[in-house]
PDB file of N, CA and C in Angstrom:
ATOM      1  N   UNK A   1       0.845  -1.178   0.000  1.00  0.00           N
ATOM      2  CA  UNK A   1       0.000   0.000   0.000  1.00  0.00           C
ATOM      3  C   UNK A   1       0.886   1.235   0.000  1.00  0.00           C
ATOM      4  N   UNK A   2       0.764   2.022  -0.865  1.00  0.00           N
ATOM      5  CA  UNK A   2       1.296   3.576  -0.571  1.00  0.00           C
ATOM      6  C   UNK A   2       0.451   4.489   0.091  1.00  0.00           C
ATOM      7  N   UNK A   3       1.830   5.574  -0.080  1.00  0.00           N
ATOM      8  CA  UNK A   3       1.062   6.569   1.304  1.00  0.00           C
ATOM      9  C   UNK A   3      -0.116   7.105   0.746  1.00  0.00           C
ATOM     10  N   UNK A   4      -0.563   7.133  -0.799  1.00  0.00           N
ATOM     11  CA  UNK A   4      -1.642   8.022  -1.180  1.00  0.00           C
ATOM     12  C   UNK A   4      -2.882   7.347  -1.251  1.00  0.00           C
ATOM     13  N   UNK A   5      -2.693   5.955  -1.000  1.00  0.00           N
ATOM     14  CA  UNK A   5      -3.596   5.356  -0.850  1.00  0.00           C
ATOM     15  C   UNK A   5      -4.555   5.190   1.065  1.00  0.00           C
ATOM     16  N   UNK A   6      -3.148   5.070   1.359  1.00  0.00           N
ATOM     17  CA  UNK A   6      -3.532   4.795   3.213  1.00  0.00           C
ATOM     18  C   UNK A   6      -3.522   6.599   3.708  1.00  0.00           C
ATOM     19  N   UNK A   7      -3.098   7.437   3.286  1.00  0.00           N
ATOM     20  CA  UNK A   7      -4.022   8.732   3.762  1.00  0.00           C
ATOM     21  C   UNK A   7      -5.207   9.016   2.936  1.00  0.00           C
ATOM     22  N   UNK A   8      -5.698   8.583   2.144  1.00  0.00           N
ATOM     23  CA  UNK A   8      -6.700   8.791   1.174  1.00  0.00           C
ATOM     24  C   UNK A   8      -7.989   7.890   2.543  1.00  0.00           C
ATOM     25  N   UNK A   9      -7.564   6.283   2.687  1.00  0.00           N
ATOM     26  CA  UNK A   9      -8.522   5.617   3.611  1.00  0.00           C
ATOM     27  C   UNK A   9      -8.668   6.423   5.178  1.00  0.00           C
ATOM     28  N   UNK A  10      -7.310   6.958   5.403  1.00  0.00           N
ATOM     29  CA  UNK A  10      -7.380   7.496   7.024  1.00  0.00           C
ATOM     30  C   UNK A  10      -8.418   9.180   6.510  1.00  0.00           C
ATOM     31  N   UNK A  11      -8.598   9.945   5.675  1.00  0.00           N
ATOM     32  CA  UNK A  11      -9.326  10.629   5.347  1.00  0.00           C
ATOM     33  C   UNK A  11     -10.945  10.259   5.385  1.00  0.00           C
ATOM     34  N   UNK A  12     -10.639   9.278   4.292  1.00  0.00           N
ATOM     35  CA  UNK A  12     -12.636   8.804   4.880  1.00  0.00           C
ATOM     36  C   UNK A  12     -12.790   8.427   6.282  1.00  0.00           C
ATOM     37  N   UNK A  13     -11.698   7.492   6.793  1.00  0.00           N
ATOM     38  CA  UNK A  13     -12.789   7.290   8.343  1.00  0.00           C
ATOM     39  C   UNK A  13     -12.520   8.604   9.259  1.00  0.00           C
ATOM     40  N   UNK A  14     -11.506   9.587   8.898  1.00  0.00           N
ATOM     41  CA  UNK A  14     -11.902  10.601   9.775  1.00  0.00           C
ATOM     42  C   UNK A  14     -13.063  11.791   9.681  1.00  0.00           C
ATOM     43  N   UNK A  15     -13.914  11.498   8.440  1.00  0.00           N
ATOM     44  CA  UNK A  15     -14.649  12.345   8.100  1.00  0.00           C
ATOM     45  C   UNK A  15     -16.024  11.465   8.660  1.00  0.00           C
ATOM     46  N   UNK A  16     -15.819  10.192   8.268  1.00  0.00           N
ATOM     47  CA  UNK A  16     -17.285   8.833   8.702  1.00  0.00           C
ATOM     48  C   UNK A  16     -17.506   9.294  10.000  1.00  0.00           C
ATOM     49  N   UNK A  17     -15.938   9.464  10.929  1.00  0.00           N
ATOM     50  CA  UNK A  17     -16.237   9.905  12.607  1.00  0.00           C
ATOM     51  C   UNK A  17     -16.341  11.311  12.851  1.00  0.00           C
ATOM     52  N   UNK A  18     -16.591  12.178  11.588  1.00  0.00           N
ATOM     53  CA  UNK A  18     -17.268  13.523  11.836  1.00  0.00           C
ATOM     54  C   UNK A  18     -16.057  13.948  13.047  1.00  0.00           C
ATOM     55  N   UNK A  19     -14.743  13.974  12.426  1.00  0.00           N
ATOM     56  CA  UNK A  19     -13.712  14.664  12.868  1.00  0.00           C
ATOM     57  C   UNK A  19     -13.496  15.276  11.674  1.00  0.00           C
ATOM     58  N   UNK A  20     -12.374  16.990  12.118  1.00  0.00           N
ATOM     59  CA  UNK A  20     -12.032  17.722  11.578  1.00  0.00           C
ATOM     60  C   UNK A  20     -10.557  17.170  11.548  1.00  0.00           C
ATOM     61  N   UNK A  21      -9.441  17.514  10.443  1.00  0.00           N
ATOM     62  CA  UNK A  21      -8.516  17.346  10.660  1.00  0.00           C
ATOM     63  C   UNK A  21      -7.850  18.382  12.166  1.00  0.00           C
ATOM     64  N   UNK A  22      -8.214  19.049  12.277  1.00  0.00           N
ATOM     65  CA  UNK A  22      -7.883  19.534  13.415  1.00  0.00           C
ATOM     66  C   UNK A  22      -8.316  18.940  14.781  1.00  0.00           C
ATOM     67  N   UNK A  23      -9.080  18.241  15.006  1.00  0.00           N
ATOM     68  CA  UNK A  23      -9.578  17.482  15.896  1.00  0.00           C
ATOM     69  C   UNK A  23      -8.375  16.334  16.174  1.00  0.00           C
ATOM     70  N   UNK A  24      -8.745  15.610  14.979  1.00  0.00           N
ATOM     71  CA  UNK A  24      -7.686  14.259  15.017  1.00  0.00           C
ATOM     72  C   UNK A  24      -6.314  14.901  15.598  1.00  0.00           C
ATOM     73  N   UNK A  25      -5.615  15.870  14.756  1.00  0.00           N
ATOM     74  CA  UNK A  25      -4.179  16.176  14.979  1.00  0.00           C
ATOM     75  C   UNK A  25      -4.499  16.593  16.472  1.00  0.00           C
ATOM     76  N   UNK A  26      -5.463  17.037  17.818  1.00  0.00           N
ATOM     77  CA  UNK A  26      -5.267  17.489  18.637  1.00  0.00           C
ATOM     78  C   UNK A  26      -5.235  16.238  19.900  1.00  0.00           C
ATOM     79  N   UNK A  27      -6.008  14.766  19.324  1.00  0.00           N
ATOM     80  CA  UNK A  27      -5.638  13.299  19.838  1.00  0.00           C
ATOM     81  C   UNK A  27      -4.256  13.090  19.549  1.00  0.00           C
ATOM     82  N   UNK A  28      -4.378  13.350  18.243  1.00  0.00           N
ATOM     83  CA  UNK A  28      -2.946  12.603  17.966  1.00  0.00           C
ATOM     84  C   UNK A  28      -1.445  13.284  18.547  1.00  0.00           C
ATOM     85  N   UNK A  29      -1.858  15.119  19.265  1.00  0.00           N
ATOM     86  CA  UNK A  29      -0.737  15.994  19.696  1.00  0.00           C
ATOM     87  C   UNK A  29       0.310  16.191  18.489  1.00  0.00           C
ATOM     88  N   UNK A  30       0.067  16.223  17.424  1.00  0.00           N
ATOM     89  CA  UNK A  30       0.632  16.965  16.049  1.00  0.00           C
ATOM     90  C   UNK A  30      -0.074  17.800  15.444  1.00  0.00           C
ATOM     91  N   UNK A  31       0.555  18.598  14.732  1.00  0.00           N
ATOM     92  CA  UNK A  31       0.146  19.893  13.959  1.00  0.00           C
ATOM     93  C   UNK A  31      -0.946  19.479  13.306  1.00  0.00           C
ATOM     94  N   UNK A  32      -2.402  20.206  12.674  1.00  0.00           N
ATOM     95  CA  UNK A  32      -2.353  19.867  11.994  1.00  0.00           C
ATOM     96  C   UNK A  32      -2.111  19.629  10.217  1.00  0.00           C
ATOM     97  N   UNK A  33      -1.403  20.535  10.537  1.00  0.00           N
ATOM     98  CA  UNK A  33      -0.519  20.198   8.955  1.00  0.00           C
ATOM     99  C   UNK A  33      -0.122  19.020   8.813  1.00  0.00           C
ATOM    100  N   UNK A  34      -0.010  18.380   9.609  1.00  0.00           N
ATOM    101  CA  UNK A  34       0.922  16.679   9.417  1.00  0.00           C
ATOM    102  C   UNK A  34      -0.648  15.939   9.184  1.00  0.00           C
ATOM    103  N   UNK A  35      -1.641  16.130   9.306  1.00  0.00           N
ATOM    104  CA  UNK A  35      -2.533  15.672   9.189  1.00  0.00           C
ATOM    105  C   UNK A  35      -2.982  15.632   7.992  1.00  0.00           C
ATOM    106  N   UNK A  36      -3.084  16.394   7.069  1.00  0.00           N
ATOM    107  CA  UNK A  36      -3.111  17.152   6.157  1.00  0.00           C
ATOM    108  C   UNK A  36      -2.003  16.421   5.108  1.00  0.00           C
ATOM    109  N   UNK A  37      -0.729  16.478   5.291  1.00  0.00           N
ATOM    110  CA  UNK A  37       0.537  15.510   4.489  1.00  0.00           C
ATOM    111  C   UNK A  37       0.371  14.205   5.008  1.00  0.00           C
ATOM    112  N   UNK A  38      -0.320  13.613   5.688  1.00  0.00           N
ATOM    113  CA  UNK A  38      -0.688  12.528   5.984  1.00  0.00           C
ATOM    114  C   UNK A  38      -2.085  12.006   4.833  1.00  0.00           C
ATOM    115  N   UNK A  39      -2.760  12.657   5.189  1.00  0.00           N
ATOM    116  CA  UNK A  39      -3.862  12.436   4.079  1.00  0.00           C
ATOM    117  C   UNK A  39      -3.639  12.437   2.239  1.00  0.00           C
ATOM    118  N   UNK A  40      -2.944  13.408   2.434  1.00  0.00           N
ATOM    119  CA  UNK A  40      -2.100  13.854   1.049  1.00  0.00           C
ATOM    120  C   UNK A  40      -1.248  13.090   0.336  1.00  0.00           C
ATOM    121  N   UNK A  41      -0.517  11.783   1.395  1.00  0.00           N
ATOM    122  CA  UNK A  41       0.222  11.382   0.876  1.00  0.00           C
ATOM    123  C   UNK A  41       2.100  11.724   0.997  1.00  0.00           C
ATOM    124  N   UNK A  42       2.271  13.010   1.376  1.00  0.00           N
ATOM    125  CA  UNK A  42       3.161  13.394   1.381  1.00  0.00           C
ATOM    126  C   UNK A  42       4.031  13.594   3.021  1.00  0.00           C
ATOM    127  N   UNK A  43       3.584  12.643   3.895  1.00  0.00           N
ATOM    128  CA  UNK A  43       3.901  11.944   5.252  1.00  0.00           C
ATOM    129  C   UNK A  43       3.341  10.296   5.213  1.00  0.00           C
ATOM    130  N   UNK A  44       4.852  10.068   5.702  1.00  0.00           N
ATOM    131  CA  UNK A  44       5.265   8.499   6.280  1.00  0.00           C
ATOM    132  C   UNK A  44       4.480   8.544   7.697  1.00  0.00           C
ATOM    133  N   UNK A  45       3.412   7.657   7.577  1.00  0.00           N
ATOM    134  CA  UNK A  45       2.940   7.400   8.674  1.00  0.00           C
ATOM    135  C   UNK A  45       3.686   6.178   9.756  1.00  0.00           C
ATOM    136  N   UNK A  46       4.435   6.127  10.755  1.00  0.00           N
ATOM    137  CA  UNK A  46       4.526   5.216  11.588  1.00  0.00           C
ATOM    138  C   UNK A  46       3.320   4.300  12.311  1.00  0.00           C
ATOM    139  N   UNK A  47       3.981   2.689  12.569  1.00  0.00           N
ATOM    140  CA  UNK A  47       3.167   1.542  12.965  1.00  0.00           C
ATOM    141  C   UNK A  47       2.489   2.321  14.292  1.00  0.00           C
ATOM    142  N   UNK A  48       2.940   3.172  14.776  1.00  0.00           N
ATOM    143  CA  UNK A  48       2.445   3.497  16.141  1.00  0.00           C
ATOM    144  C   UNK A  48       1.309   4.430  16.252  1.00  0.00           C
ATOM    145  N   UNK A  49       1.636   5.308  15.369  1.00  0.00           N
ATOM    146  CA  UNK A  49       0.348   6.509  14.647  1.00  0.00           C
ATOM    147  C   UNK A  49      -0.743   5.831  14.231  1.00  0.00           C
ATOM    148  N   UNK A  50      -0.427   5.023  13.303  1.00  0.00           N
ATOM    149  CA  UNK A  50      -1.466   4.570  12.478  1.00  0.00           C
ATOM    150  C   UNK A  50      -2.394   3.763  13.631  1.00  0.00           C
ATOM    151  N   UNK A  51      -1.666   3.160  14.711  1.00  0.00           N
ATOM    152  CA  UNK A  51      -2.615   2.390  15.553  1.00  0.00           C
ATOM    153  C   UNK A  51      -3.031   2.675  16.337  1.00  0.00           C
ATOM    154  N   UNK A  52      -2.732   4.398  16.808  1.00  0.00           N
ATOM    155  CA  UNK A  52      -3.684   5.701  17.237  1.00  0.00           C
ATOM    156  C   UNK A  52      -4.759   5.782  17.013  1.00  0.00           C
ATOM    157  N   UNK A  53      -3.840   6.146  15.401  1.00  0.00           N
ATOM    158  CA  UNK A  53      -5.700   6.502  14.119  1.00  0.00           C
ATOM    159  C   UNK A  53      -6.530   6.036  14.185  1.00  0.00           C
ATOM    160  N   UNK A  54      -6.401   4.376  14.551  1.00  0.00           N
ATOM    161  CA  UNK A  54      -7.343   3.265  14.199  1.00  0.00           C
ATOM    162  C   UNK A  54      -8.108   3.380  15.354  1.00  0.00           C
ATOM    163  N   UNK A  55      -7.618   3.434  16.935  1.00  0.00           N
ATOM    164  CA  UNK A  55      -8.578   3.270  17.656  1.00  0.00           C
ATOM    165  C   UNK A  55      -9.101   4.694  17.868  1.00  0.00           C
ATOM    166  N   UNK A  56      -8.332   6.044  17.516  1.00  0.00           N
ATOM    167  CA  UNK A  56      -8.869   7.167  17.666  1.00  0.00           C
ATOM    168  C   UNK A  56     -10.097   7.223  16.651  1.00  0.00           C
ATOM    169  N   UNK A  57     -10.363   6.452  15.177  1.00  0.00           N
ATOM    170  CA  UNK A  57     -11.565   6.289  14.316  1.00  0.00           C
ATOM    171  C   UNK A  57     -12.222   5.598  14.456  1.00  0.00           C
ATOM    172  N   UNK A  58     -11.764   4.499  15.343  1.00  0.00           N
ATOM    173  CA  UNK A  58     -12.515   3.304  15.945  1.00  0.00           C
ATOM    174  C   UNK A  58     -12.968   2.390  14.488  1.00  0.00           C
ATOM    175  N   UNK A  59     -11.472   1.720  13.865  1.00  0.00           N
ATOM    176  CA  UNK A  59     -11.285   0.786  12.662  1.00  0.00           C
ATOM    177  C   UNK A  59     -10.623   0.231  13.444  1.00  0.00           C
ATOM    178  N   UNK A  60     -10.896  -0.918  12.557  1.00  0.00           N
ATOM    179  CA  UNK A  60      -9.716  -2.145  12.881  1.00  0.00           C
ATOM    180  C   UNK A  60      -8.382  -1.573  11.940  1.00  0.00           C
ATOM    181  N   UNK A  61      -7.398  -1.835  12.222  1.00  0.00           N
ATOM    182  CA  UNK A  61      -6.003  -1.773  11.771  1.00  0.00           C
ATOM    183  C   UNK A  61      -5.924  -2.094  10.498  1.00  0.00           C
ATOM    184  N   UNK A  62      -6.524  -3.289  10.381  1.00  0.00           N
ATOM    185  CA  UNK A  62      -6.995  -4.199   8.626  1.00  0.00           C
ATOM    186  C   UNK A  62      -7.809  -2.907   7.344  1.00  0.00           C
ATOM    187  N   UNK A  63      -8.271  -2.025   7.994  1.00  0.00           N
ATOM    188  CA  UNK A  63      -9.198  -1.026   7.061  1.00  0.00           C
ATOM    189  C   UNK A  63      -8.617  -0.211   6.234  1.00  0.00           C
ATOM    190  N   UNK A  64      -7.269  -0.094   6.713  1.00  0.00           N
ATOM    191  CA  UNK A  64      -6.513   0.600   6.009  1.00  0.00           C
ATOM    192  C   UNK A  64      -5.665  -0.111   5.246  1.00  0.00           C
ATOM    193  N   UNK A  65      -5.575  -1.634   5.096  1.00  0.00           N
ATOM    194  CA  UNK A  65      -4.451  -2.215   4.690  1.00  0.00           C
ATOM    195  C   UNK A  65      -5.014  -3.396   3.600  1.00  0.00           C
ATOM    196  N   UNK A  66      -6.703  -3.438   3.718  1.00  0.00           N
ATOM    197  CA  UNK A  66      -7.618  -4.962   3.123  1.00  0.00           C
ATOM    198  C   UNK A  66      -7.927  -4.123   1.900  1.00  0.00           C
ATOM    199  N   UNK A  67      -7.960  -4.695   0.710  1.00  0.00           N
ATOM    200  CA  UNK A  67      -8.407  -4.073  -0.679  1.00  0.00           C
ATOM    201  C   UNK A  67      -9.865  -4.074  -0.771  1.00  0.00           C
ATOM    202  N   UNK A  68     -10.180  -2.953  -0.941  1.00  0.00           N
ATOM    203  CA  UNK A  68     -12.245  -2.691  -1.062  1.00  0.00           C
ATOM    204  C   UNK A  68     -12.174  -4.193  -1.529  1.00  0.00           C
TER     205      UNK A  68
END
């Protein structure tokens, strides 16, 4: 999976959980600009973030990684 694909999926479930990117980045304690190059594609997300994201969107880990 690339990054434009897995910030493209972390984009829909943060919008499904009716978060703002500014919301998320204020769980996650990063800017949110990194939120933003995260979605974009243009930030390396770490195993540890991403398993933030997941329970901060409340996905399984697999949602971002299983092909529609």
């Amino acid at each position: 999976m690339d990054n434009v694909e897995l910030g493209r999926r972390i984009s829909e479930a943060r919008k499904a959980a009716f978060l703002s990117q500014k919301e998320l980045a204020q769980y996650l304690q990063l800017p949110r600009s990194a939120i933003s190059l995260m979605e974009n594609g243009k930030r390396t997300i770490n195993s540890l973030e991403l398993l933030k994201i997941a329970d901060i969107l409340n996905k399984d880990i697999l949602f971002f990684y299983q092909d529609n």
